[in-house]
Protein backbone atom coordinates (compact mmCIF):
# COMPACT_ATOMS: atom_id res chain seq x y z
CA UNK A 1 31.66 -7.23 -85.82
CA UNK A 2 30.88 -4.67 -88.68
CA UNK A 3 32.11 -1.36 -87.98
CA UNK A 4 30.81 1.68 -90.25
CA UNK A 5 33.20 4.02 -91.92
CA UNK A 6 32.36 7.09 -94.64
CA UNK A 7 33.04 4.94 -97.25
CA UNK A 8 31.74 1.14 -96.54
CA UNK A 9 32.91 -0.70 -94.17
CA UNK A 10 35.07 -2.77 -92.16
CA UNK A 11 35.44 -5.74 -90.59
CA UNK A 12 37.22 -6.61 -87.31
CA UNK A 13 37.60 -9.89 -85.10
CA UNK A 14 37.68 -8.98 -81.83
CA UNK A 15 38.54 -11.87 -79.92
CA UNK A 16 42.30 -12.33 -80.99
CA UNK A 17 42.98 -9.01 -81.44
CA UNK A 18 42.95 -9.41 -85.14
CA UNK A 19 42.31 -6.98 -87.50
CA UNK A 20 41.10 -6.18 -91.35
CA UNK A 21 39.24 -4.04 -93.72
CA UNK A 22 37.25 -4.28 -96.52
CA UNK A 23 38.24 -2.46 -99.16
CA UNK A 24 36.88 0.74 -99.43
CA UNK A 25 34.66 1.84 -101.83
CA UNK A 26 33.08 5.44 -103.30
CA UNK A 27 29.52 6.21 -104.30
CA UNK A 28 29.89 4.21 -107.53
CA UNK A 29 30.42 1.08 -105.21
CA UNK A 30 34.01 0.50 -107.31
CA UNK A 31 36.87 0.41 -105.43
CA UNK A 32 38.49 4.00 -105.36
CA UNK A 33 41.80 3.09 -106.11
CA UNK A 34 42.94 -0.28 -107.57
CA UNK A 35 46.09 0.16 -105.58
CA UNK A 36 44.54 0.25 -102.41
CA UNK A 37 42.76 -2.61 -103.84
CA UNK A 38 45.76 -4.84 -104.55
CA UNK A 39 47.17 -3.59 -100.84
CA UNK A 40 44.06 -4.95 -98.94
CA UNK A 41 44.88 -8.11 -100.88
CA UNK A 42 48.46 -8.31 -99.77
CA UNK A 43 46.91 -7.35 -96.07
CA UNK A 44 44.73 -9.98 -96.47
CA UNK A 45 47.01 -12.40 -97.45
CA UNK A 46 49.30 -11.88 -94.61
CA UNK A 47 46.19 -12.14 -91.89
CA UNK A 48 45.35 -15.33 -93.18
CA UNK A 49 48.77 -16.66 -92.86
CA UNK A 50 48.87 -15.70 -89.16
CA UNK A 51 45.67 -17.16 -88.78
CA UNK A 52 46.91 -20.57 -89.98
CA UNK A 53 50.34 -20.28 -87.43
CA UNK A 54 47.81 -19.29 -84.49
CA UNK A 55 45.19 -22.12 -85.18
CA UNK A 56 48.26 -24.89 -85.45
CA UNK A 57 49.29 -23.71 -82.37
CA UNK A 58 45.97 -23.81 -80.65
CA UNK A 59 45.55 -27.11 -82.14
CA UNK A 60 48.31 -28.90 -80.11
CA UNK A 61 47.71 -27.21 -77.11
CA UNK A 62 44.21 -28.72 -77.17
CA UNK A 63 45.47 -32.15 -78.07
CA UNK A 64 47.58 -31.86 -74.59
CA UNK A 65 44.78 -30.83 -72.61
CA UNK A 66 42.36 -32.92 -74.31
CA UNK A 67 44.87 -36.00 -74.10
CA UNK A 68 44.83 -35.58 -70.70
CA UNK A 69 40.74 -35.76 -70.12
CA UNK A 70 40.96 -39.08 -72.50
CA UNK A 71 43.41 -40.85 -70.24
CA UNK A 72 41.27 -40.04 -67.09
CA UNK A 73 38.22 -41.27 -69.16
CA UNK A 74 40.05 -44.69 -69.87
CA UNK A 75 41.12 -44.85 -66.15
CA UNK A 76 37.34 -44.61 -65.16
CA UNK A 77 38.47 -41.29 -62.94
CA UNK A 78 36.44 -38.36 -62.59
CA UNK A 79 38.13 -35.27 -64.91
CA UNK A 80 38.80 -31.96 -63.19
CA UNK A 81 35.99 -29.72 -64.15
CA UNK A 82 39.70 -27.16 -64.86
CA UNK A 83 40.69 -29.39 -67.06
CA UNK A 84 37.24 -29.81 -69.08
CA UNK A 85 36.45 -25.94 -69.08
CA UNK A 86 40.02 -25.45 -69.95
CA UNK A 87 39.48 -28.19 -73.14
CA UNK A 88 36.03 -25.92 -74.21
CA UNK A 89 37.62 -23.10 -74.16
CA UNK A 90 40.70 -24.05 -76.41
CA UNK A 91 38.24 -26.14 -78.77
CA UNK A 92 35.83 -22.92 -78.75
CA UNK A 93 38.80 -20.50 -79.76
CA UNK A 94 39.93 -22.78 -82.61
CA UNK A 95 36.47 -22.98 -83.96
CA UNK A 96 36.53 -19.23 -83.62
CA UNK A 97 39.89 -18.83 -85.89
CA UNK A 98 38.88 -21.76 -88.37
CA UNK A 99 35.58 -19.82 -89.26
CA UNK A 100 37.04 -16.13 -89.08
CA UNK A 101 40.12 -18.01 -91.53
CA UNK A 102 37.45 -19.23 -94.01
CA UNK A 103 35.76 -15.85 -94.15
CA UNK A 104 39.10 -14.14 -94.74
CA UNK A 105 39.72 -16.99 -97.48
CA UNK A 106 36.11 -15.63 -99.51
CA UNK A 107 36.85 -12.24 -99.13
CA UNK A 108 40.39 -12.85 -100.30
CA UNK A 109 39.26 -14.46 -103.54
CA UNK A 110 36.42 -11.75 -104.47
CA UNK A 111 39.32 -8.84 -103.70
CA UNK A 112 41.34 -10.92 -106.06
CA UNK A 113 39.09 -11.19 -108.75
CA UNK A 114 38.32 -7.20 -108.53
CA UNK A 115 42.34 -6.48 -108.85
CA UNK A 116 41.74 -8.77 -112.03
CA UNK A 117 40.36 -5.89 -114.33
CA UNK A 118 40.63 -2.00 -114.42
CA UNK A 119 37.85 0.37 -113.60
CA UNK A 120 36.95 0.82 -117.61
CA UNK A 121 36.13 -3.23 -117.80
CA UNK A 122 34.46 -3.15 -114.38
CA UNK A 123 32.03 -0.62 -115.19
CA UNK A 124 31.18 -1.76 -118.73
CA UNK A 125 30.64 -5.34 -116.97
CA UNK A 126 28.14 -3.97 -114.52
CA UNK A 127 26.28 -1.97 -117.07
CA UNK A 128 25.72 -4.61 -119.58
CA UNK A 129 24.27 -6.27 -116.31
CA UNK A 130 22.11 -3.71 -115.46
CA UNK A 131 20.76 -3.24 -119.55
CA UNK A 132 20.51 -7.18 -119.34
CA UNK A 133 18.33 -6.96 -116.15
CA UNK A 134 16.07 -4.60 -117.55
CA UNK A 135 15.91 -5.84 -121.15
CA UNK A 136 15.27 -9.37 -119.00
CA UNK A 137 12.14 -7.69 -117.39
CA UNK A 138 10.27 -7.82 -120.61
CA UNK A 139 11.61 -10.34 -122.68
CA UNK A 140 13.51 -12.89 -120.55
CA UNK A 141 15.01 -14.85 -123.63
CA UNK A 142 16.58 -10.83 -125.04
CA UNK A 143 20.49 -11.03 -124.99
CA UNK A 144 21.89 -7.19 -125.08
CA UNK A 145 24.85 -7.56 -127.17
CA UNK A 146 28.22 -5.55 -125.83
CA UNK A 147 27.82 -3.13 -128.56
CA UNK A 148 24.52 -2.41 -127.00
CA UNK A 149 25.80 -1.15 -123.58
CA UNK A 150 25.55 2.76 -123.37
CA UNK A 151 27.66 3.37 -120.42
CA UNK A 152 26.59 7.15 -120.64
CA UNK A 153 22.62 6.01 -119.46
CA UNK A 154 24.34 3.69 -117.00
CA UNK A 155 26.45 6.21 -115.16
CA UNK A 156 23.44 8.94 -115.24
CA UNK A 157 21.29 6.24 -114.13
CA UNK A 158 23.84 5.46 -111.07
CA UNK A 159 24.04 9.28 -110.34
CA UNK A 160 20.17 9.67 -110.25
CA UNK A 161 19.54 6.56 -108.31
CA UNK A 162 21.52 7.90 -105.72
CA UNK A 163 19.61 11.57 -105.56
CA UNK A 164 16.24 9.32 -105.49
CA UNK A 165 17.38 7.13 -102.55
CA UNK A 166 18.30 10.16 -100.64
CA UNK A 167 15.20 12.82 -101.76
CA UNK A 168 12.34 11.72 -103.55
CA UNK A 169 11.86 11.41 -107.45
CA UNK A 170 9.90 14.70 -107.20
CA UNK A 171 12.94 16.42 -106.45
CA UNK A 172 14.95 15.60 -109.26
CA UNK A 173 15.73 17.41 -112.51
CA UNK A 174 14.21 16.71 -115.90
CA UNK A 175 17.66 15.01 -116.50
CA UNK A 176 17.94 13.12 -113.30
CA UNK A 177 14.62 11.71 -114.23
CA UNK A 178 15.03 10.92 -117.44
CA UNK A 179 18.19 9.06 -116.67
CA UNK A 180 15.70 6.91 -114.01
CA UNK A 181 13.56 6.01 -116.55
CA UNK A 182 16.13 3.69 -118.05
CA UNK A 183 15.96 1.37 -114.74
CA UNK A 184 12.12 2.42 -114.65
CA UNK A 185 9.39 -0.77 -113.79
CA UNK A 186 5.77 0.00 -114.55
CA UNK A 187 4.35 -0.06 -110.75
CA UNK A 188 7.26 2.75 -109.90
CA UNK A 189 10.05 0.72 -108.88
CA UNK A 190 13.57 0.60 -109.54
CA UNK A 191 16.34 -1.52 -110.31
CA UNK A 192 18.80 -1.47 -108.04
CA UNK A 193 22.54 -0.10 -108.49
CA UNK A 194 23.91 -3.10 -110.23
CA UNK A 195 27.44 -2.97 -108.52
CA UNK A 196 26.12 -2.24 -105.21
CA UNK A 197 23.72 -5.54 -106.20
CA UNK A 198 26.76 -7.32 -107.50
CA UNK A 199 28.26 -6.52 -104.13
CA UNK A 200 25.31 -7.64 -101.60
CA UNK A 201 25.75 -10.37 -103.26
CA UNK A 202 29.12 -11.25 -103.21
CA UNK A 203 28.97 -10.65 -98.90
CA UNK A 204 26.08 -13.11 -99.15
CA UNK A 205 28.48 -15.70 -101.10
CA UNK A 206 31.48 -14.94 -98.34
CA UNK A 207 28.63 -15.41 -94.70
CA UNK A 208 26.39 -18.52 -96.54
CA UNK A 209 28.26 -21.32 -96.85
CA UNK A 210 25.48 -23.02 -99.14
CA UNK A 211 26.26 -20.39 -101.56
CA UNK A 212 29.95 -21.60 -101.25
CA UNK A 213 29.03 -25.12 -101.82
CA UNK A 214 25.92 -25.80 -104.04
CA UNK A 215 25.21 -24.67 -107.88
CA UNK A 216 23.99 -21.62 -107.97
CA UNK A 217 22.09 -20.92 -111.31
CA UNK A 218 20.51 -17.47 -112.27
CA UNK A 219 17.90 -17.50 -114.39
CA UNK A 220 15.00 -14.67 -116.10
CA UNK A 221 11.64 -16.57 -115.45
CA UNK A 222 9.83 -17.94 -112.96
CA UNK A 223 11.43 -21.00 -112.04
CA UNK A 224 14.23 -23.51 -113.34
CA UNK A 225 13.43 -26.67 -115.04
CA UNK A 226 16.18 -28.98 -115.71
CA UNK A 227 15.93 -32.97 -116.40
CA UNK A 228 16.98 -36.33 -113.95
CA UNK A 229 18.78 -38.53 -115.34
CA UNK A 230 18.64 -41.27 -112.97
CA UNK A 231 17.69 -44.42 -114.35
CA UNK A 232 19.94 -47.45 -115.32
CA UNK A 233 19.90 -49.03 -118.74
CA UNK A 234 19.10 -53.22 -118.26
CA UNK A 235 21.20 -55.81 -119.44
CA UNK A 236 21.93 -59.45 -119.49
CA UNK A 237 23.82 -62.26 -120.08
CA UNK A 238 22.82 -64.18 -123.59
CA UNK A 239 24.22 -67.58 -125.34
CA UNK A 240 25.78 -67.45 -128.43
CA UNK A 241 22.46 -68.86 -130.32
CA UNK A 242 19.93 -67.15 -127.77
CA UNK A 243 17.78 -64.42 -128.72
CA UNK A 244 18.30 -60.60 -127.33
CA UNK A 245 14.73 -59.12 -126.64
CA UNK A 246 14.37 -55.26 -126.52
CA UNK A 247 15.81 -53.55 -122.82
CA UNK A 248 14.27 -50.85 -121.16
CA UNK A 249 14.89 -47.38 -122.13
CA UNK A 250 15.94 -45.32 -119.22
CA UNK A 251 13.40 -42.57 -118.35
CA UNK A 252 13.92 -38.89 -117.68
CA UNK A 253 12.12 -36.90 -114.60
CA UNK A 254 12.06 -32.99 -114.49
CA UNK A 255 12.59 -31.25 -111.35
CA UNK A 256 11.24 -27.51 -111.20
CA UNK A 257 12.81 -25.22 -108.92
CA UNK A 258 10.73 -21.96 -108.67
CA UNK A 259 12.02 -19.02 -107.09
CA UNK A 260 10.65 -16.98 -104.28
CA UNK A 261 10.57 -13.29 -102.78
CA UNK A 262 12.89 -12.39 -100.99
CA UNK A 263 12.86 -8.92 -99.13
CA UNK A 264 14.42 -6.29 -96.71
CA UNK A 265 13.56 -2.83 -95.65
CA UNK A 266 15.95 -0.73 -93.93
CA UNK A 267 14.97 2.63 -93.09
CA UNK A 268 16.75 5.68 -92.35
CA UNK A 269 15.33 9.46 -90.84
CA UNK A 270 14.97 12.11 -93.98
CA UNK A 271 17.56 14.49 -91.96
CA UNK A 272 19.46 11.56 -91.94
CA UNK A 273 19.83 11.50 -95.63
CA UNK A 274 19.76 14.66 -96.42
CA UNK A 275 22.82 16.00 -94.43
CA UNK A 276 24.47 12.41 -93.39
CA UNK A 277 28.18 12.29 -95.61
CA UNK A 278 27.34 8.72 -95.46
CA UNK A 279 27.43 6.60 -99.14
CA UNK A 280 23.91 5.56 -99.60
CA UNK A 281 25.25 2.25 -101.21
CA UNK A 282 27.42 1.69 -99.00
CA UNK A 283 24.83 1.39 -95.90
CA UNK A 284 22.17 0.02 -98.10
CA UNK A 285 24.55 -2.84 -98.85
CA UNK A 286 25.64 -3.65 -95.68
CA UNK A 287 22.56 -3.81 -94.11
CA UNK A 288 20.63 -5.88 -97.17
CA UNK A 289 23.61 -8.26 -97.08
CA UNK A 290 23.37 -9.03 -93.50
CA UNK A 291 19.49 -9.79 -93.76
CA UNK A 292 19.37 -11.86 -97.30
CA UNK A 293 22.57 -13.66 -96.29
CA UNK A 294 20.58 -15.00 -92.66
CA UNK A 295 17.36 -15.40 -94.13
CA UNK A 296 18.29 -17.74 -97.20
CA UNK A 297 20.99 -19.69 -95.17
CA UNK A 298 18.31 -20.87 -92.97
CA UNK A 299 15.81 -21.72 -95.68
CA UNK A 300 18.96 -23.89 -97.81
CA UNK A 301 19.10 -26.02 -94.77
CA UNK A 302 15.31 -26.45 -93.20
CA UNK A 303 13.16 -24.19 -95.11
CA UNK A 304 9.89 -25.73 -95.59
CA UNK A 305 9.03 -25.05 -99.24
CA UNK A 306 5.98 -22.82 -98.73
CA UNK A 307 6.74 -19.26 -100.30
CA UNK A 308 10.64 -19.77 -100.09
CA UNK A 309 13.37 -22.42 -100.91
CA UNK A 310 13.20 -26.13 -99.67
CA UNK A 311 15.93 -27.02 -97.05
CA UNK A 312 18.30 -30.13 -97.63
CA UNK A 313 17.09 -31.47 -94.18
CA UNK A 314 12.92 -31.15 -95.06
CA UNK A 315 13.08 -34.17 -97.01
CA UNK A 316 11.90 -38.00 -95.45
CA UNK A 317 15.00 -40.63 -94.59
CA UNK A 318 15.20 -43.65 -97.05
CA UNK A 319 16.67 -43.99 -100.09
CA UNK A 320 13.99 -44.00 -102.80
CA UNK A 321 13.91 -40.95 -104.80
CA UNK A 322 12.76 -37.72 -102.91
CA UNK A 323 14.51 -39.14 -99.69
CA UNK A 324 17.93 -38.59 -98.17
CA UNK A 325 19.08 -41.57 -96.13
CA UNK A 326 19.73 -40.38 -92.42
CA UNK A 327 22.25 -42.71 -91.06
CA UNK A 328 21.66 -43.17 -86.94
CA UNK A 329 24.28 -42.13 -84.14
CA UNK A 330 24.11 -45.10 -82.26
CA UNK A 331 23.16 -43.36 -79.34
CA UNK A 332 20.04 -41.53 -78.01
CA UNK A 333 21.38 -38.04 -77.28
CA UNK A 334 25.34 -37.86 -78.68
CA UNK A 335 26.94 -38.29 -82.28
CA UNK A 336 29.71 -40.66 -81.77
CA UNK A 337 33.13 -41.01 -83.88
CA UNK A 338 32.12 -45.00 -85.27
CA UNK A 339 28.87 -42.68 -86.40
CA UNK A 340 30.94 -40.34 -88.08
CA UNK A 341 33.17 -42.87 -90.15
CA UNK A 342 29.77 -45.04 -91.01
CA UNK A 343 28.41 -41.61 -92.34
CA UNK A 344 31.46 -40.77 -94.31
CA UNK A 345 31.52 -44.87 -95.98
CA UNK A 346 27.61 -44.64 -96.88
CA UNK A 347 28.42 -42.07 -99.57
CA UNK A 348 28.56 -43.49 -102.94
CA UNK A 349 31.87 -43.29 -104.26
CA UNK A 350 31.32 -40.62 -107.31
CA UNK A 351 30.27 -38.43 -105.04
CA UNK A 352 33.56 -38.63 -102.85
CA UNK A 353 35.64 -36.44 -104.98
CA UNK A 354 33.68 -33.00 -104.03
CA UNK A 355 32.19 -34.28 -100.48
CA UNK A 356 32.54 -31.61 -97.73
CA UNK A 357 30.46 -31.68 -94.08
CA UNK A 358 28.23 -29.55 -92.85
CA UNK A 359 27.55 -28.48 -88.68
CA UNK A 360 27.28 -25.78 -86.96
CA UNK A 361 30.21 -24.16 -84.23
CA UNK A 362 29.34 -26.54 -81.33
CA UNK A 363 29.28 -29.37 -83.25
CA UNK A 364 32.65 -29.13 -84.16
CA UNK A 365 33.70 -27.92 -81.11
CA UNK A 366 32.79 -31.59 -79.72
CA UNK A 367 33.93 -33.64 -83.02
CA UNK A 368 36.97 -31.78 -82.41
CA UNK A 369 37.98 -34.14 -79.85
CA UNK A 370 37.32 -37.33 -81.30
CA UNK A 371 39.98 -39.64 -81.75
CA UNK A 372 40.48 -43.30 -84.02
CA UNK A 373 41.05 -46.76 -82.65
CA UNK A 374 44.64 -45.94 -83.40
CA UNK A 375 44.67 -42.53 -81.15
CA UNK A 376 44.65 -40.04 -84.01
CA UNK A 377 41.97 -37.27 -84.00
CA UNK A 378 39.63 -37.18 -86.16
CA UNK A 379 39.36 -33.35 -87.10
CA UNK A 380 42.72 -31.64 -88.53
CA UNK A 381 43.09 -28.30 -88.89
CA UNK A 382 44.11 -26.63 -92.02
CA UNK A 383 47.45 -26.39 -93.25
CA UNK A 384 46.96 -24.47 -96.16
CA UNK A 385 46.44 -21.04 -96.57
CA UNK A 386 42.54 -20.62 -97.42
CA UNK A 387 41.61 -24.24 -96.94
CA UNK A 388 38.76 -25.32 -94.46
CA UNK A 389 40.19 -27.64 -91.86
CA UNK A 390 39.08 -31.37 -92.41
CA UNK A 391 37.11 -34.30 -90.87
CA UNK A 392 38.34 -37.76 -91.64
CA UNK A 393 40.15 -36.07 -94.39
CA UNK A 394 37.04 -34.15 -96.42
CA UNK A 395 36.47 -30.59 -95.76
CA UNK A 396 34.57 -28.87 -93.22
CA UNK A 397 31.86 -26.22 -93.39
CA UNK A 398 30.76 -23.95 -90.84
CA UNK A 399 27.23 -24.11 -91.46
CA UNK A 400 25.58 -21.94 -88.08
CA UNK A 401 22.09 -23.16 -89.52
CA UNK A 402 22.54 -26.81 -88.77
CA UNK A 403 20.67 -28.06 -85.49
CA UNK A 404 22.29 -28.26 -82.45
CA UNK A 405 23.19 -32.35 -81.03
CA UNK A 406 19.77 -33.55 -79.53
CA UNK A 407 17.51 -36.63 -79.56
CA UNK A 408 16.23 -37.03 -83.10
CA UNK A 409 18.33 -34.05 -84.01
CA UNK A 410 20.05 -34.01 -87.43
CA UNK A 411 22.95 -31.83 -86.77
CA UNK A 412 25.80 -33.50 -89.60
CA UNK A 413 25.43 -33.30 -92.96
CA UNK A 414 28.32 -35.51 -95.74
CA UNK A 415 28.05 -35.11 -99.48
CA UNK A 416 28.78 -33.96 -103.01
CA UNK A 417 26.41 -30.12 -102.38
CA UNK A 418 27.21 -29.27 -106.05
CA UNK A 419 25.49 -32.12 -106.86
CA UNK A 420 23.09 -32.08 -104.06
CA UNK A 421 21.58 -28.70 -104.14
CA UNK A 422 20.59 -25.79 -106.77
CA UNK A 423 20.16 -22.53 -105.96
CA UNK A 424 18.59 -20.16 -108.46
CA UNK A 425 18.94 -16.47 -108.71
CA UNK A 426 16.11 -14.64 -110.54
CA UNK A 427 18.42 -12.05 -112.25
CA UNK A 428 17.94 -8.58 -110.87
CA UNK A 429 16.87 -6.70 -107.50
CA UNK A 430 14.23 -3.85 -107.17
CA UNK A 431 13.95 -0.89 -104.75
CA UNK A 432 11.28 0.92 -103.84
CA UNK A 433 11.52 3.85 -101.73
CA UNK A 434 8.41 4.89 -99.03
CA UNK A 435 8.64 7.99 -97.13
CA UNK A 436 4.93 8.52 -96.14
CA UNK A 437 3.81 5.19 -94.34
CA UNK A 438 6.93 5.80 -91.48
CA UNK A 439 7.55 9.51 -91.16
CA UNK A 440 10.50 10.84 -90.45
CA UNK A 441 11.73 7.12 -91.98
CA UNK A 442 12.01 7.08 -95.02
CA UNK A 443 11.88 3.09 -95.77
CA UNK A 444 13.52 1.27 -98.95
CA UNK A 445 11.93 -1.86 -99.88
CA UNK A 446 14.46 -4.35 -101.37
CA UNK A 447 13.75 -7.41 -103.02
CA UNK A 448 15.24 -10.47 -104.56
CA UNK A 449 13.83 -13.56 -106.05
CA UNK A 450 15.12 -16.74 -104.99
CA UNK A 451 15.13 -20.61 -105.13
CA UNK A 452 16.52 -23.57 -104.04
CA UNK A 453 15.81 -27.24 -103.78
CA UNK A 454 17.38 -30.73 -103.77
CA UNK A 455 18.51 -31.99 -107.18
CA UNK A 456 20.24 -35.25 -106.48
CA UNK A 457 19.02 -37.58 -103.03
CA UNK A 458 21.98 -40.19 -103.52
CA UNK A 459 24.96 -37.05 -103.36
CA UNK A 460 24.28 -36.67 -99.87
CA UNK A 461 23.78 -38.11 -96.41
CA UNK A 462 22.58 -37.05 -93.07
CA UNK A 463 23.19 -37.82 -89.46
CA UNK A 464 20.55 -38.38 -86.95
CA UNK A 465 20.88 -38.77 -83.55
CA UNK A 466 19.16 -41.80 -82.87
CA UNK A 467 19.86 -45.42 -81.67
C-alpha cells in the first residue's frame, strides 16, 4: 500500500506487520540528506534480512502441512478441506513475503546507488540529462559535452517548472519564464523534471519485472534497428585430393523495434495546488509511476503490437524464426511437475546461464507444492539476502501479468529475457499542463515513448496447458 507523506512517500506491507519507507525527498526530487539516505539503506537492509528468517520459516511449516495432504493423496483418502485451506493459506503468505522481499531487494539497490555520489555529482548528472534530452529533440545524433552543462539554467528551470505545474505560465515572472524556455517544445510543452523522470522511472524498474529482466535500450529516434545474427556457416568433410567448393555465407536480418506513446494524466483541483504543502514532484511521480509501470508490464507480456510494444506471449508456437516453441502440460486444465522439468530441458544450453521463470502469484502458489520422484520440492525459497527464490534451481519472477492456469492457457514462461526481449526508451518525457477542458482540475498530460519486442525466439520457452 502507498501511503502519502509531505515529502514523497512511503511504503508499507500490511499483512506481516512489516514496515519501510522510501526515502524522503524535497522539491528538487534529491534526497534531503544523504545521511538519512545511507540510514534507509541500513533499514532496508535489516527488513530484508527478517524477511528471509520469516519466509524459511514459513517454508517448513508448509512442507509439514503440505507433506501431510501428499501422503493422503498417495493413500487414495479424501484430504481434510482444514488441512487444504490451511496449505493455501501458508503457500499464499510465502508468495506474499517472496514478492514484498524482491521489491525490498530493487529498492535496496537504487538507494544504494544514490548513497554512491554526493548531491554536487547528482545534480550535474541529471542536468546534463535534461540538456541531452532537449539538445536530442532537434538533433538526435548531438552529444552535449560535460563542459556544456549550465547547472545555473537547470536549477532555474527546476524552480520554474514547479511554479508552472502549480499556476499557469501566465503567472510567472519574466525570469521564471525565461528559465522555461530552456525545456521549451514548439507546440507548448515541457520537458519534464529530469530527476523526478529519473525517479518514475526507477519505481517502474523496482514494480515491472520485465524491466528487471530484459535489455532495456534508450534511444533519440523513432525506433531501434539492430542486426540478427542467426545463421550457421556450412561445412564438410573433404579427402585429402578432393576439391573444396565455396560455403554459404551466413546472412544477416534486421529487426526494428519502434517505440510507442505512452501517457498519463493525473489531475488535481487549482485550490488544491495553490494552498496544498504537498511537493508537486513528489505526487506527480507517484501517481505516473503507478500507471506507466501497469500499463507497459502488461504490453511486455501480451501486448498486441498495434500502437504499443509486442508481448513475449503474441508470437505463434514452433520453432522457425518469429515463433516461440510452447511446450504442452500434459494435461487439459493443470501444469504438472514432469511439465515443468521438460520445459526447463528444452532450453538450449547457452541460454541456461541467465534463464529465470516467469508466472504470476497463483501460479507459484500451486508449483509451490510440487515435489521430484525423489520427494524433494521443486520450488526453494531464497537463502540469500536479495535473491528471488528458485524453481528447479533457476530463479523466479513474479510476473502478475502472466495468465492464470486454464485450458490453452500459457501461464509459465523459461528463458535467457536479456536475450529474449528489448525494451527501448525514447529518451525524455513531456508535460503538458490543461486547466480549461476540466475546471476546477487542472490536468497534466504526461507522456513517454516506448518499445519493446522479441529479439531472439530460441532464448526462450513457453508453457501451455494442453495435452
Amino acid at each position: 500500500m502507498l501511503k502519502r507523506s509531505p515529502g514523497g512517500f512511503e511504503t508499507k506491507a500490511a499483512p506481516f506487520g512489516f514496515e519501510t519507507k522510501e526515502a524522503q525527498f524535497g522539491s528538487n526530487g534529491a534526497p534531503q540528506e544523504l545521511g538519512e539516505l545511507q540510514n534507509e539503506v541500513k533499514q532496508f537492509t535489516v527488513d530484508l534480512k527478517k524477511f528471509s528468517t520469516d519466509t524459511l520459516t514459513s517454508f517448513e511449516q508448509f512442507k509439514q502441512e503440505n507433506d501431510k495432504r501428499l501422503a493422503l493423496l498417495e493413500a487414495k483418502k479424501s484430504v481434510d478441506p482444514l488441512i487444504e485451506e490451511k496449505v493455501s493459506k501458508i503457500a499464499d503468505s510465502i508468495v506474499a513475503q517472496q514478492e514484498r522481499s524482491d521489491q525490498i531487494a530493487a529498492t535496496l539497490t537504487r538507494l544504494n546507488q544514490n548513497t554512491g555520489t554526493g548531491q554536487e555529482n547528482t545534480s550535474h548528472k541529471y542536468a546534463h540529462k535534461f540538456f541531452q534530452t532537449a539538445a536530442a529533440r532537434h538533433n538526435p545524433s548531438h552529444v552535449i559535452r560535460p563542459d556544456e552543462v549550465n547547472l545555473k539554467d537547470y536549477e532555474d528551470y527546476k524552480s520554474a517548472w514547479n511554479r508552472w505545474a502549480r499556476k499557469d505560465e501566465s503567472m510567472l515572472t519574466v525570469d521564471e519564464r525565461k528559465a522555461l524556455q530552456v525545456g521549451s517544445d514548439p507546440d507548448g510543452g515541457y520537458l519534464v523534471n529530469p530527476e523526478m523522470s529519473g525517479r518514475i522511472i526507477d519505481r517502474v524498474y523496482e514494480t515491472s519485472p520485465m524491466r528487471q529482466v530484459a535489455t532495456v535500450e534508450t534511444i533519440g529516434t523513432m525506433s531501434l534497428e539492430m542486426l540478427v545474427d542467426i545463421d550457421e556457416i556450412t561445412d564438410g568433410w573433404v579427402g585429402e585430393t578432393q576439391a573444396r567448393p565455396e560455403t554459404p555465407t551466413p546472412q544477416w536480418r534486421k529487426k526494428q523495434i519502434p517505440v510507442h506513446e505512452l501517457y498519463a494524466m493525473p489531475a488535481a483541483t487549482q485550490v488544491m495546488l495553490d494552498d496544498a504543502s504537498r511537493d508537486m514532484e513528489a505526487w506527480l511521480m507517484m501517481k505516473l509511476s503507478q500507471r506507466f509501470a501497469r500499463t507497459e508490464a502488461t504490453a511486455f507480456i501480451s501486448g498486441d503490437g498495434v500502437g504499443k510494444p509486442r508481448g513475449v506471449l503474441t508470437y505463434p508456437s514452433g520453432t522457425a524464426w518469429g515463433q516461440i516453441e510452447q511446450i504442452p502440460t500434459g494435461h487439459a486444465t493443470q501444469i504438472t511437475p514432469d511439465s515443468l522439468v521438460t520445459l526447463a530441458f528444452s532450453l538450449k544450453e547457452p541460454f541456461y546461464a541467465n534463464a529465470v521463470w516467469m508466472m504470476n502469484r497463483a501460479t507459484i502458489a500451486t508449483v509451490m507444492k510440487f515435489k521430484d520422484g525423489q520427494g524433494s520440492y521443486l520450488w526453494s525459497p531464497n537463502y540469500q539476502n536479495g535473491q528471488p527464490s528458485t524453481l528447479l534451481g533457476y530463479p523466479l519472477r513474479f510476473a502478475n501479468d502472466m495468465p492464470a492456469i486454464g485450458a490453452g492457457a500459457l501461464p509459465v514462461i523459461f528463458g535467457d529475457m536479456r536475450e529474449t526481449y528489448t525494451i527501448v526508451d525514447r529518451i525524455g518525457m513531456r508535460t503538458l499542463r490543461d486547466p480549461y477542458t476540466s475546471k476546477p482540475y487542472v490536468k497534466f498530460y504526461t507522456v513517454k515513448r516506448v518499445g519493446g519486442d522479441v529479439c531472439n525466439y530460441e532464448s526462450v520457452k513457453i508453457l501451455v496447458v494442453s495435452v
